[in-house]
C-alpha atoms as a PDB file:
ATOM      1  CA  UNK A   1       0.000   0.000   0.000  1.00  0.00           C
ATOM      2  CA  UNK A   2       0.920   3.868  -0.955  1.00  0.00           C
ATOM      3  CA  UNK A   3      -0.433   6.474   0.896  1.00  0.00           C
ATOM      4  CA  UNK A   4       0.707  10.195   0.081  1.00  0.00           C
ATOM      5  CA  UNK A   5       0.953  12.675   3.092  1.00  0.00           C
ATOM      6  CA  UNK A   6       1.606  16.408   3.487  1.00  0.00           C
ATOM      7  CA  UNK A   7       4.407  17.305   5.687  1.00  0.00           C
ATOM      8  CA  UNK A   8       3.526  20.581   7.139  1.00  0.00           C
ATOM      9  CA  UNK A   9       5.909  22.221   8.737  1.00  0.00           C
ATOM     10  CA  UNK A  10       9.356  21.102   7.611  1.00  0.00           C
ATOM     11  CA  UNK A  11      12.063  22.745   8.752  1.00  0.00           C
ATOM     12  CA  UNK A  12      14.463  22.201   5.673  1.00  0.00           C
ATOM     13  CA  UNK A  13      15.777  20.231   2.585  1.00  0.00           C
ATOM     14  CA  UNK A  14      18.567  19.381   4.827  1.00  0.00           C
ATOM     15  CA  UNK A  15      15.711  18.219   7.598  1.00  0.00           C
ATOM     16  CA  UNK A  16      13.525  16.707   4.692  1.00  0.00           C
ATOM     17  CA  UNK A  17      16.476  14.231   3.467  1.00  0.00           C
ATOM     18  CA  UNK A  18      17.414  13.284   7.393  1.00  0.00           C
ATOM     19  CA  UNK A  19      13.962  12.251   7.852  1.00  0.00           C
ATOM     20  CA  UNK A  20      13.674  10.348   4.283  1.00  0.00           C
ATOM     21  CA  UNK A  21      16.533   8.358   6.082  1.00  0.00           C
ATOM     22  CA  UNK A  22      15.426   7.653   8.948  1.00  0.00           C
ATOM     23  CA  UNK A  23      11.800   6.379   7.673  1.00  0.00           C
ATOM     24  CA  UNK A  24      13.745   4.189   5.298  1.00  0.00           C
ATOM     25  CA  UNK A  25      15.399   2.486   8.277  1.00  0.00           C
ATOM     26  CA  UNK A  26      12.244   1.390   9.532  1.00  0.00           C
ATOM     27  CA  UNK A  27      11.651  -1.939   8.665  1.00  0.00           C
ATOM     28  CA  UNK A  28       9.008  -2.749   5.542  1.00  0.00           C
ATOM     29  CA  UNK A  29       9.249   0.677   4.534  1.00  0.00           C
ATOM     30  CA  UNK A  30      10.197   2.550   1.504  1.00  0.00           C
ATOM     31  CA  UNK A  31       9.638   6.302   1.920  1.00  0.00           C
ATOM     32  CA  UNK A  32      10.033   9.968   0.031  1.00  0.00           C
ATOM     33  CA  UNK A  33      10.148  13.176   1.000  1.00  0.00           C
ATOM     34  CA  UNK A  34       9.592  15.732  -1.277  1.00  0.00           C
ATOM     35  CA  UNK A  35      10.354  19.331   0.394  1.00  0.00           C
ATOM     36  CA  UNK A  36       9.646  21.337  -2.195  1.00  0.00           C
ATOM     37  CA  UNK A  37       6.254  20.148  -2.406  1.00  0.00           C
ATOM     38  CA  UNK A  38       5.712  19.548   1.249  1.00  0.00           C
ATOM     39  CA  UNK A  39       4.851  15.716   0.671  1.00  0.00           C
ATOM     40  CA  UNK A  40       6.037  12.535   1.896  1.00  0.00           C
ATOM     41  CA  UNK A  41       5.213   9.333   0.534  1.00  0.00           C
ATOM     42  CA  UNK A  42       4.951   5.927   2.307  1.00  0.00           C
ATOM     43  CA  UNK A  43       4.685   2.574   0.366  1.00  0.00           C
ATOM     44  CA  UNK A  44       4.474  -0.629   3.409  1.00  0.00           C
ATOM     45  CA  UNK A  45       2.976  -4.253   3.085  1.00  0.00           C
ATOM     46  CA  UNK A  46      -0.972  -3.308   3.615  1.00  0.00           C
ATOM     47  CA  UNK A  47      -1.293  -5.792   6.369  1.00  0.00           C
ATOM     48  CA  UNK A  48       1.324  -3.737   8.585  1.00  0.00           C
ATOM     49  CA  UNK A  49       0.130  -0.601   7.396  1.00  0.00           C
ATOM     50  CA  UNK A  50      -1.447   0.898  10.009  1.00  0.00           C
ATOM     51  CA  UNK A  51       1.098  -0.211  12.809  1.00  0.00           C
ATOM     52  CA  UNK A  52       3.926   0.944  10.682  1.00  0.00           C
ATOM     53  CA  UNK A  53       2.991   4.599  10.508  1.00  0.00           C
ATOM     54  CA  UNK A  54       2.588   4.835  13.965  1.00  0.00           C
ATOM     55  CA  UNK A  55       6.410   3.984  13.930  1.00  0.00           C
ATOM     56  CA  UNK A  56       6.797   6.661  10.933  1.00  0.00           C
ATOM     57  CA  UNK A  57       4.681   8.866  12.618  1.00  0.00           C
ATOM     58  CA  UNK A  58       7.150   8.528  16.099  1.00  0.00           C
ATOM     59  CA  UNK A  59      10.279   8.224  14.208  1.00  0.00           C
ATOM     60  CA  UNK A  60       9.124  12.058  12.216  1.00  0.00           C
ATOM     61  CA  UNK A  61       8.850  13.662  15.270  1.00  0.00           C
ATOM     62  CA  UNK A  62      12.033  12.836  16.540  1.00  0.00           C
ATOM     63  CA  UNK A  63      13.710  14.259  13.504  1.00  0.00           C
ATOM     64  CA  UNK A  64      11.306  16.971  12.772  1.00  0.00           C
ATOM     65  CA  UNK A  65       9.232  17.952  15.790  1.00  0.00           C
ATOM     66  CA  UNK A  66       7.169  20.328  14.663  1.00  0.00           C
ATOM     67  CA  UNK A  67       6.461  18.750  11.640  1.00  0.00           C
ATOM     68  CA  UNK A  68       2.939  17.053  10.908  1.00  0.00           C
ATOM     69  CA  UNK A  69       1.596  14.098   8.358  1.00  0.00           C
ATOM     70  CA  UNK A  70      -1.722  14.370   7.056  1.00  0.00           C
ATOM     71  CA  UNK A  71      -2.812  11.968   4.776  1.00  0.00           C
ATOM     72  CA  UNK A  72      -3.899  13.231   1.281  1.00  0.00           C
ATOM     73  CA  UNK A  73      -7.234  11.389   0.415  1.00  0.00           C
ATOM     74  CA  UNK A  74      -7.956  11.945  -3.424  1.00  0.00           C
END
């Protein structure tokens, strides 16, 4: 599964690319962030889907505190 976010509040590109690192460390996980459109995009085995972004979710806010994911629904 794919699911597109916007990532309000990013500090940085410099922030943007230490956080595309750090989601890509988590386990079942292959993420983007794209700062100049204030996106970040999350592909993860549906099954895990939902437990996985609450480690995404955790992981972001370490990096990027006052950052915030909100899912884009289309």
């Amino acid at each position: 599964m794919t699911k597109m976010y916007e990532a309000e509040d990013l500090c940085c590109g410099v922030c943007a690319q230490r956080l595309e690192v750090a989601l890509n460390k988590i386990p079942d996980v292959e993420a983007k962030v794209f700062f100049a459109l204030g996106k970040v995009k999350i592909t993860a085995p549906d099954e895990k889907f939902d437990e996985i972004f609450k480690e995404v979710k955790r992981v972001a806010k370490i990096i990027e505190p006052d950052a915030k994911l909100k899912e884009i629904r289309s």
